[in-house]
C-alpha atoms as a PDB file:
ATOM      1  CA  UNK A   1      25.993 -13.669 -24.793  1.00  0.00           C
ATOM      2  CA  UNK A   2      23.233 -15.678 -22.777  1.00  0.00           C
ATOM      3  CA  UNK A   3      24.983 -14.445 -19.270  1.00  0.00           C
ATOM      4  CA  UNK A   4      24.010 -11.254 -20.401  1.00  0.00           C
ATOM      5  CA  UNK A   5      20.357 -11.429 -21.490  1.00  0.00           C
ATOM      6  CA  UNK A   6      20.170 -13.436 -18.308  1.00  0.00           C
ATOM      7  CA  UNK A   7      21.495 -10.864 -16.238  1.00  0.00           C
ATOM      8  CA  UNK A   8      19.151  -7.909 -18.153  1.00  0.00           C
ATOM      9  CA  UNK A   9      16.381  -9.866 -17.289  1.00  0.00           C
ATOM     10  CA  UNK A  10      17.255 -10.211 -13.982  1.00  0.00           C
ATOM     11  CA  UNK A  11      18.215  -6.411 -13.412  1.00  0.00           C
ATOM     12  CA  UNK A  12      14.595  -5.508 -15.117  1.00  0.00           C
ATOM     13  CA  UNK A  13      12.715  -7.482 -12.847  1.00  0.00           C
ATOM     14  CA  UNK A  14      14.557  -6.470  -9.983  1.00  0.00           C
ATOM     15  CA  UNK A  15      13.874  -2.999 -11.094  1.00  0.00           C
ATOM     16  CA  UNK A  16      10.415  -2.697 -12.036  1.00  0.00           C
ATOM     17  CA  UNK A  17       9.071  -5.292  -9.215  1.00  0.00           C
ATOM     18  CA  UNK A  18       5.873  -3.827  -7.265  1.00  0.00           C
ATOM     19  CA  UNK A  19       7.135  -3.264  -3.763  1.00  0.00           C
ATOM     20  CA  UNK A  20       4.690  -1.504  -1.727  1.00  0.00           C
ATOM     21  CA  UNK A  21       5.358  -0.917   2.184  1.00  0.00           C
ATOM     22  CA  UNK A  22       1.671  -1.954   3.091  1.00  0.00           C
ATOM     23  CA  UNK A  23      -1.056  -3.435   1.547  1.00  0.00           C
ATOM     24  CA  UNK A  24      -4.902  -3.832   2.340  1.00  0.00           C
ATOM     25  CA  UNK A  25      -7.338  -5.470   0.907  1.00  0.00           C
ATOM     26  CA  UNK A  26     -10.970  -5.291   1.283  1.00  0.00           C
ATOM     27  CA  UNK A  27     -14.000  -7.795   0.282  1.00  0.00           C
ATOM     28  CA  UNK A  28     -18.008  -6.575   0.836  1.00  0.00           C
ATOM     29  CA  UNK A  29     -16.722  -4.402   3.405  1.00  0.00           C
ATOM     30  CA  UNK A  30     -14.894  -6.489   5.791  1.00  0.00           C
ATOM     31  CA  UNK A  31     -10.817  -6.344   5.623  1.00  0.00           C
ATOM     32  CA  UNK A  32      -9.368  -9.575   4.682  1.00  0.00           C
ATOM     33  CA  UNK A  33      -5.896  -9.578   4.091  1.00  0.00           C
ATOM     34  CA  UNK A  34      -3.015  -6.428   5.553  1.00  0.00           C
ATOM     35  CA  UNK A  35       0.616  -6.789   4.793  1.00  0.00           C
ATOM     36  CA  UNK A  36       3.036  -4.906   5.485  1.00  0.00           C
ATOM     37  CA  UNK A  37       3.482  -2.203   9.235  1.00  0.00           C
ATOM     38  CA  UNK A  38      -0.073  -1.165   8.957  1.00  0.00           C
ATOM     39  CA  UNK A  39      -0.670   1.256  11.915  1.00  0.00           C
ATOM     40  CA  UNK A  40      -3.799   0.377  14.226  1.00  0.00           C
ATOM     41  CA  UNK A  41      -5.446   3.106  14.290  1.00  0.00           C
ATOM     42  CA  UNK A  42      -5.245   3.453  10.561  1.00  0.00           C
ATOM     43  CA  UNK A  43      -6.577  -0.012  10.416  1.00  0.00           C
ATOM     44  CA  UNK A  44      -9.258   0.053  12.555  1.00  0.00           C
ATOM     45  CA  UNK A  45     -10.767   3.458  10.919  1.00  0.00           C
ATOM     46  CA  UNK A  46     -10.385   1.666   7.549  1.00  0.00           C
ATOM     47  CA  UNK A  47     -12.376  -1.570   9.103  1.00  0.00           C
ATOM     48  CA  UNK A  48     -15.156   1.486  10.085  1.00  0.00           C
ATOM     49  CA  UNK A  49     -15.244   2.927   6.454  1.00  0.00           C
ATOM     50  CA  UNK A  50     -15.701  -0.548   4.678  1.00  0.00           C
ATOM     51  CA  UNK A  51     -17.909  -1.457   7.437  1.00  0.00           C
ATOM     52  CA  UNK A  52     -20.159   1.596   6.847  1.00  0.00           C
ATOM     53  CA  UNK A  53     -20.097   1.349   3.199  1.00  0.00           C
ATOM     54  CA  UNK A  54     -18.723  -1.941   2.082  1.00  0.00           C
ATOM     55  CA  UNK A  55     -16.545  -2.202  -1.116  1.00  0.00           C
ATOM     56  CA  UNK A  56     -14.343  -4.657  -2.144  1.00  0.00           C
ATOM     57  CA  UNK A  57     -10.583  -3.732  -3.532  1.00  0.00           C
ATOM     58  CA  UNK A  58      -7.316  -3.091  -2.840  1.00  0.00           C
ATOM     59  CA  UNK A  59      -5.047  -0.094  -1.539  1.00  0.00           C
ATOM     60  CA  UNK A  60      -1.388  -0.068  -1.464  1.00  0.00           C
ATOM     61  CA  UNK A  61       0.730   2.643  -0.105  1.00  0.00           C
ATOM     62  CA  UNK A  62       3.873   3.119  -1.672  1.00  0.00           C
ATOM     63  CA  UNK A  63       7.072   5.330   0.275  1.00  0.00           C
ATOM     64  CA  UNK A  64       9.191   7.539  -2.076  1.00  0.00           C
ATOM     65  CA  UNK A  65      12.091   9.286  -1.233  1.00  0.00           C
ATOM     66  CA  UNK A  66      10.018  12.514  -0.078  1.00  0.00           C
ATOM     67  CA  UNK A  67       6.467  11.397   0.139  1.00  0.00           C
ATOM     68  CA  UNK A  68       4.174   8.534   0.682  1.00  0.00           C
ATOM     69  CA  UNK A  69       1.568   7.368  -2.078  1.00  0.00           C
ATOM     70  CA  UNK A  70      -1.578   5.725  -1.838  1.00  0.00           C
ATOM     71  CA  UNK A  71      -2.680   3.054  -4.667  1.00  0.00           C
ATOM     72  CA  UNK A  72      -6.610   2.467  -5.130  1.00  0.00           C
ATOM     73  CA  UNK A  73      -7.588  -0.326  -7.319  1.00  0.00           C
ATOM     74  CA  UNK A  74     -10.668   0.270  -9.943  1.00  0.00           C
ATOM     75  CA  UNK A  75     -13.531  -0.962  -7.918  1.00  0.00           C
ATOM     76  CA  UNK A  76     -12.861   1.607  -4.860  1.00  0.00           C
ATOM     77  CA  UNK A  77     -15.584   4.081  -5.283  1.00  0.00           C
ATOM     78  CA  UNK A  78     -14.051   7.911  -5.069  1.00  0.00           C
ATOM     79  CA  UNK A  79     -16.052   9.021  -1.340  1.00  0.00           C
ATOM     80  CA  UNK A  80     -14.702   5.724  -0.507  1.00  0.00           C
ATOM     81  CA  UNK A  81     -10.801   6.963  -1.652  1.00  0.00           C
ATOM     82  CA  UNK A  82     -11.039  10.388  -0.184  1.00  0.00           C
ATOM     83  CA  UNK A  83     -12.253   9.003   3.132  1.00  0.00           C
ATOM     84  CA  UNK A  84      -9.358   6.647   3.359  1.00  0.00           C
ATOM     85  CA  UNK A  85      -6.921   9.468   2.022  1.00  0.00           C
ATOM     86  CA  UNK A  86      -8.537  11.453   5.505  1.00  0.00           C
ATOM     87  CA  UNK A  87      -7.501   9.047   7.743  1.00  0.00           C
ATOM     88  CA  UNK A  88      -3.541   8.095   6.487  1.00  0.00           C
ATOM     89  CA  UNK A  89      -1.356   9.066   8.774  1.00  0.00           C
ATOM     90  CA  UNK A  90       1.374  10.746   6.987  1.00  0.00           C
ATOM     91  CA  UNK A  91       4.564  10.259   8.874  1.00  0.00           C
ATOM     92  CA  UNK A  92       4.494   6.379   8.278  1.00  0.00           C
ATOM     93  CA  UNK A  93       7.220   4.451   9.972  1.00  0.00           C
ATOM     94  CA  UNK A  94       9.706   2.226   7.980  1.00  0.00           C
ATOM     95  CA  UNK A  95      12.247  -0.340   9.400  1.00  0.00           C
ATOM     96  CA  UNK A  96      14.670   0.692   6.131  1.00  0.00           C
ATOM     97  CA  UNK A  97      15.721   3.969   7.909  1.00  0.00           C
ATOM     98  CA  UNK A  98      18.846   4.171   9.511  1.00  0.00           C
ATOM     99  CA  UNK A  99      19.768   6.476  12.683  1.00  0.00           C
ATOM    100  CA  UNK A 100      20.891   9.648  12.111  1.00  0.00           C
ATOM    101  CA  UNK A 101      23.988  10.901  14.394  1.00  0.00           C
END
């Protein structure tokens, strides 16, 4: 009976883990931490936005089956999400896909 909480646990944290594809964050308007593929010039327009109006937070960007979604934290002001929305590049690039014949 244990093996099988055990393995529900497992399965629900394998699950519901937070696996984003990139991940920036952002402190007084300088860029401190990227993980992930993060394209350059995506990067270096999002170094110009928090350098123009600095904020501190976090964005993740998240790739579903048909689209790509972008994850604000809180303390991103809204100008400051819709000019970051601007300059994602849509077609983001995984390693996961697999050539097509």
């Amino acid at each position: 009976m244990e093996y099988v909480l055990l393995l529900a646990i497992v399965v629900i944290f394998i699950v519901f883990k937070d696996r984003p594809i990139m991940v920036l964050e952002f402190k007084d308007g300088e860029l401190i931490k990227t993980k992930g593929q993060v394209p350059t010039g995506f990067q270096t327009a999002c170094r110009d936005i928090a350098h123009k109006t600095p904020f501190s937070g976090r964005v993740k960007i998240y790739k579903t089956r048909f689209t790509t979604k972008l994850d604000f934290s809180k303390n991103v002001p809204n100008k400051i999400k819709q000019r970051i929305k601007n300059v994602f590049p849509h077609n983001v690039p995984t390693s996961k896909r697999g050539k097509r014949a």
